[in-house]
C-alpha atoms as a PDB file:
ATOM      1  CA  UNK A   1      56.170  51.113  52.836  1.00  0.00           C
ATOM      2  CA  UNK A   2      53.494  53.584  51.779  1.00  0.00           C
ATOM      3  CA  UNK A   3      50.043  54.060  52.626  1.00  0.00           C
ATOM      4  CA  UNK A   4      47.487  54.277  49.646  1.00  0.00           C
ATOM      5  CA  UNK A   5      45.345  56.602  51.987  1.00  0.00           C
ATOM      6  CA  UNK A   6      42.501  53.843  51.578  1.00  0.00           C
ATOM      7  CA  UNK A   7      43.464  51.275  54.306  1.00  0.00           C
ATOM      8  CA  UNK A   8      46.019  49.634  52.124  1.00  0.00           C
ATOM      9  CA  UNK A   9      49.845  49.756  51.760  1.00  0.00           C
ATOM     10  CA  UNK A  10      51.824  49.377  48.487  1.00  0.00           C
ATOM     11  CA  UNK A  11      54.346  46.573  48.614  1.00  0.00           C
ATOM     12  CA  UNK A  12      57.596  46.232  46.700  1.00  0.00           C
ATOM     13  CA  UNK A  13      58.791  42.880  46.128  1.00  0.00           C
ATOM     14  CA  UNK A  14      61.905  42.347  44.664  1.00  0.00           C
ATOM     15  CA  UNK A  15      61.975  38.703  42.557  1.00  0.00           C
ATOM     16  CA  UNK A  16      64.176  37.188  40.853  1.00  0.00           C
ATOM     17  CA  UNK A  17      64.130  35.165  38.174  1.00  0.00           C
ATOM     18  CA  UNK A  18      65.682  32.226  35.663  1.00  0.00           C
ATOM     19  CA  UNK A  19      66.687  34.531  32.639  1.00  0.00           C
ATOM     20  CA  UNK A  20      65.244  31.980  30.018  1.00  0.00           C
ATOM     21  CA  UNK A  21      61.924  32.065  31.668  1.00  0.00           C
ATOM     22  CA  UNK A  22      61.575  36.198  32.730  1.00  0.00           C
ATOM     23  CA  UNK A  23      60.397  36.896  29.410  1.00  0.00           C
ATOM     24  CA  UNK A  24      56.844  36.710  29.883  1.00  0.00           C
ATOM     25  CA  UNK A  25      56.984  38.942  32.816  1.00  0.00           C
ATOM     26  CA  UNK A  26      59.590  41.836  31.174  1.00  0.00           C
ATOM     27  CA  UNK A  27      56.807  44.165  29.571  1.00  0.00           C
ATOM     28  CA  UNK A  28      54.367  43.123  32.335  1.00  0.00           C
ATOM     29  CA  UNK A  29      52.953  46.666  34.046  1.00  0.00           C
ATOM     30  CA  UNK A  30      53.047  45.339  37.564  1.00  0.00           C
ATOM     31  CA  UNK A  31      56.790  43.540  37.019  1.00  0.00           C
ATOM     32  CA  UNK A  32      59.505  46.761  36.687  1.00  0.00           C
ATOM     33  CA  UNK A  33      62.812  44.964  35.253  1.00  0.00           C
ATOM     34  CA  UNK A  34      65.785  46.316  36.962  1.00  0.00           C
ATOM     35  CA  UNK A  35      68.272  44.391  35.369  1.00  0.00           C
ATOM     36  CA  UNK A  36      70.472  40.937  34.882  1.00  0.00           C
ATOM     37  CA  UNK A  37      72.449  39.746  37.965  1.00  0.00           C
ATOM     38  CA  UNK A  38      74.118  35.822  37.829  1.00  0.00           C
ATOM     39  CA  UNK A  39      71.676  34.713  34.865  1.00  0.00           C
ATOM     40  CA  UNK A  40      68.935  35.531  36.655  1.00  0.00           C
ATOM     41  CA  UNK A  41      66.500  38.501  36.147  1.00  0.00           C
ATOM     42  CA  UNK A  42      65.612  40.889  38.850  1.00  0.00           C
ATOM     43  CA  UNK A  43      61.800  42.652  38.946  1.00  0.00           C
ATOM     44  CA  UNK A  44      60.404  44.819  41.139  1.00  0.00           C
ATOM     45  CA  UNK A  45      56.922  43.890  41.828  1.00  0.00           C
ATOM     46  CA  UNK A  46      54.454  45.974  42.913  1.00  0.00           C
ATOM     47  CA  UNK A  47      51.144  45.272  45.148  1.00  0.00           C
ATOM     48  CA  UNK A  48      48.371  46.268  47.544  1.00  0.00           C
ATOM     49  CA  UNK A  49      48.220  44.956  50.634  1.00  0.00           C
ATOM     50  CA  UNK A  50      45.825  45.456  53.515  1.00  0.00           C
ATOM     51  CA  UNK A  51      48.279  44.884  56.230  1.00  0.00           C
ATOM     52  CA  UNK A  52      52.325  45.298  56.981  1.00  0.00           C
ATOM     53  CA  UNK A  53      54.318  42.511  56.758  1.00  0.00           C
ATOM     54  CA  UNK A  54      51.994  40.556  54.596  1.00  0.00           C
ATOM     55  CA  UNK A  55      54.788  38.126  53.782  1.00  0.00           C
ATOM     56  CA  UNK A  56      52.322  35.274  53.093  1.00  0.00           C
ATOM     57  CA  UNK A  57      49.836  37.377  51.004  1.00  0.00           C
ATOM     58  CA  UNK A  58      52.868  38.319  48.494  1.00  0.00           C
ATOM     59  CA  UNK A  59      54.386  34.969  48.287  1.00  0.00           C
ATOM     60  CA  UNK A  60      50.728  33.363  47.623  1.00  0.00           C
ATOM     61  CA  UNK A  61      49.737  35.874  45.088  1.00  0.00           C
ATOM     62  CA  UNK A  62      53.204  34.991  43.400  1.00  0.00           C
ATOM     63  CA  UNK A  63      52.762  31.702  43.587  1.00  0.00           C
ATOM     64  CA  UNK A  64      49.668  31.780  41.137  1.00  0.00           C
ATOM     65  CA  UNK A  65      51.298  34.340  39.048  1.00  0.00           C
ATOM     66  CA  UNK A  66      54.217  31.824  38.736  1.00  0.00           C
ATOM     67  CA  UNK A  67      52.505  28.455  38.128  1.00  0.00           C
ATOM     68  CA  UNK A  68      53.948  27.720  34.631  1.00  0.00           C
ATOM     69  CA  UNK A  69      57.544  28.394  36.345  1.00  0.00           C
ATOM     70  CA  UNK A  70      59.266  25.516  38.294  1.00  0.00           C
ATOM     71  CA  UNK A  71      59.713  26.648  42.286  1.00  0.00           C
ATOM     72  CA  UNK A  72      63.131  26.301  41.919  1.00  0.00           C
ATOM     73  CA  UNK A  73      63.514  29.143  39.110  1.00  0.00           C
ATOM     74  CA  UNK A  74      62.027  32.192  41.131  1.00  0.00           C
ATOM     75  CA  UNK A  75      62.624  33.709  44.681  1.00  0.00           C
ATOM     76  CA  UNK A  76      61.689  36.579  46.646  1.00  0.00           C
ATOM     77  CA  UNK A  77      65.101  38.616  47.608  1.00  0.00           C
ATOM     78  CA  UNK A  78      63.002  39.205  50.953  1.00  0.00           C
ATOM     79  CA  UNK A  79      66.053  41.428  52.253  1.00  0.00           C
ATOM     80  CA  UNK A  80      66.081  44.112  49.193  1.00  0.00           C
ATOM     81  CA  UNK A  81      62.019  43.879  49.265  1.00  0.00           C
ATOM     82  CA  UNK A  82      59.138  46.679  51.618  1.00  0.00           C
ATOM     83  CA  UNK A  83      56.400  44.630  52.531  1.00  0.00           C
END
């Protein structure tokens, strides 16, 4: 993970995503599609944080940004993500 220089490190979540419902998030400037795997689409998502490891930061942040999507159609791929 990368330092900004200003006390904040860039975070790269990797999501994926029920393909009937990724649309919204496909031309989205913070979402970078990397493709289809098993009907589901995979992003790369892209934040600030002020800490490492700010696991619960990135999962609350999606949360909000996912509230019109059931829990059940998104997850964080945690293992492929830099937080």
């Amino acid at each position: 993970m990368k330092s900004n220089g200003f006390g904040s490190f860039k975070q790269k979540i990797v999501v994926h995503i029920d393909q009937g419902l990724a649309l919204p998030f496909e031309n989205h400037s913070s979402f970078a599609n990397t493709g289809t795997i098993d009907g589901r689409h995979t992003f790369v998502w892209s934040r600030l944080s002020t800490r490492k490891g700010d696991d619960e930061g990135a999962t609350s942040h999606l949360s909000s940004v996912f509230k019109d999507i059931p829990e059940n159609a998104w997850h964080i791929d945690w293992g492929n993500s830099q937080y």
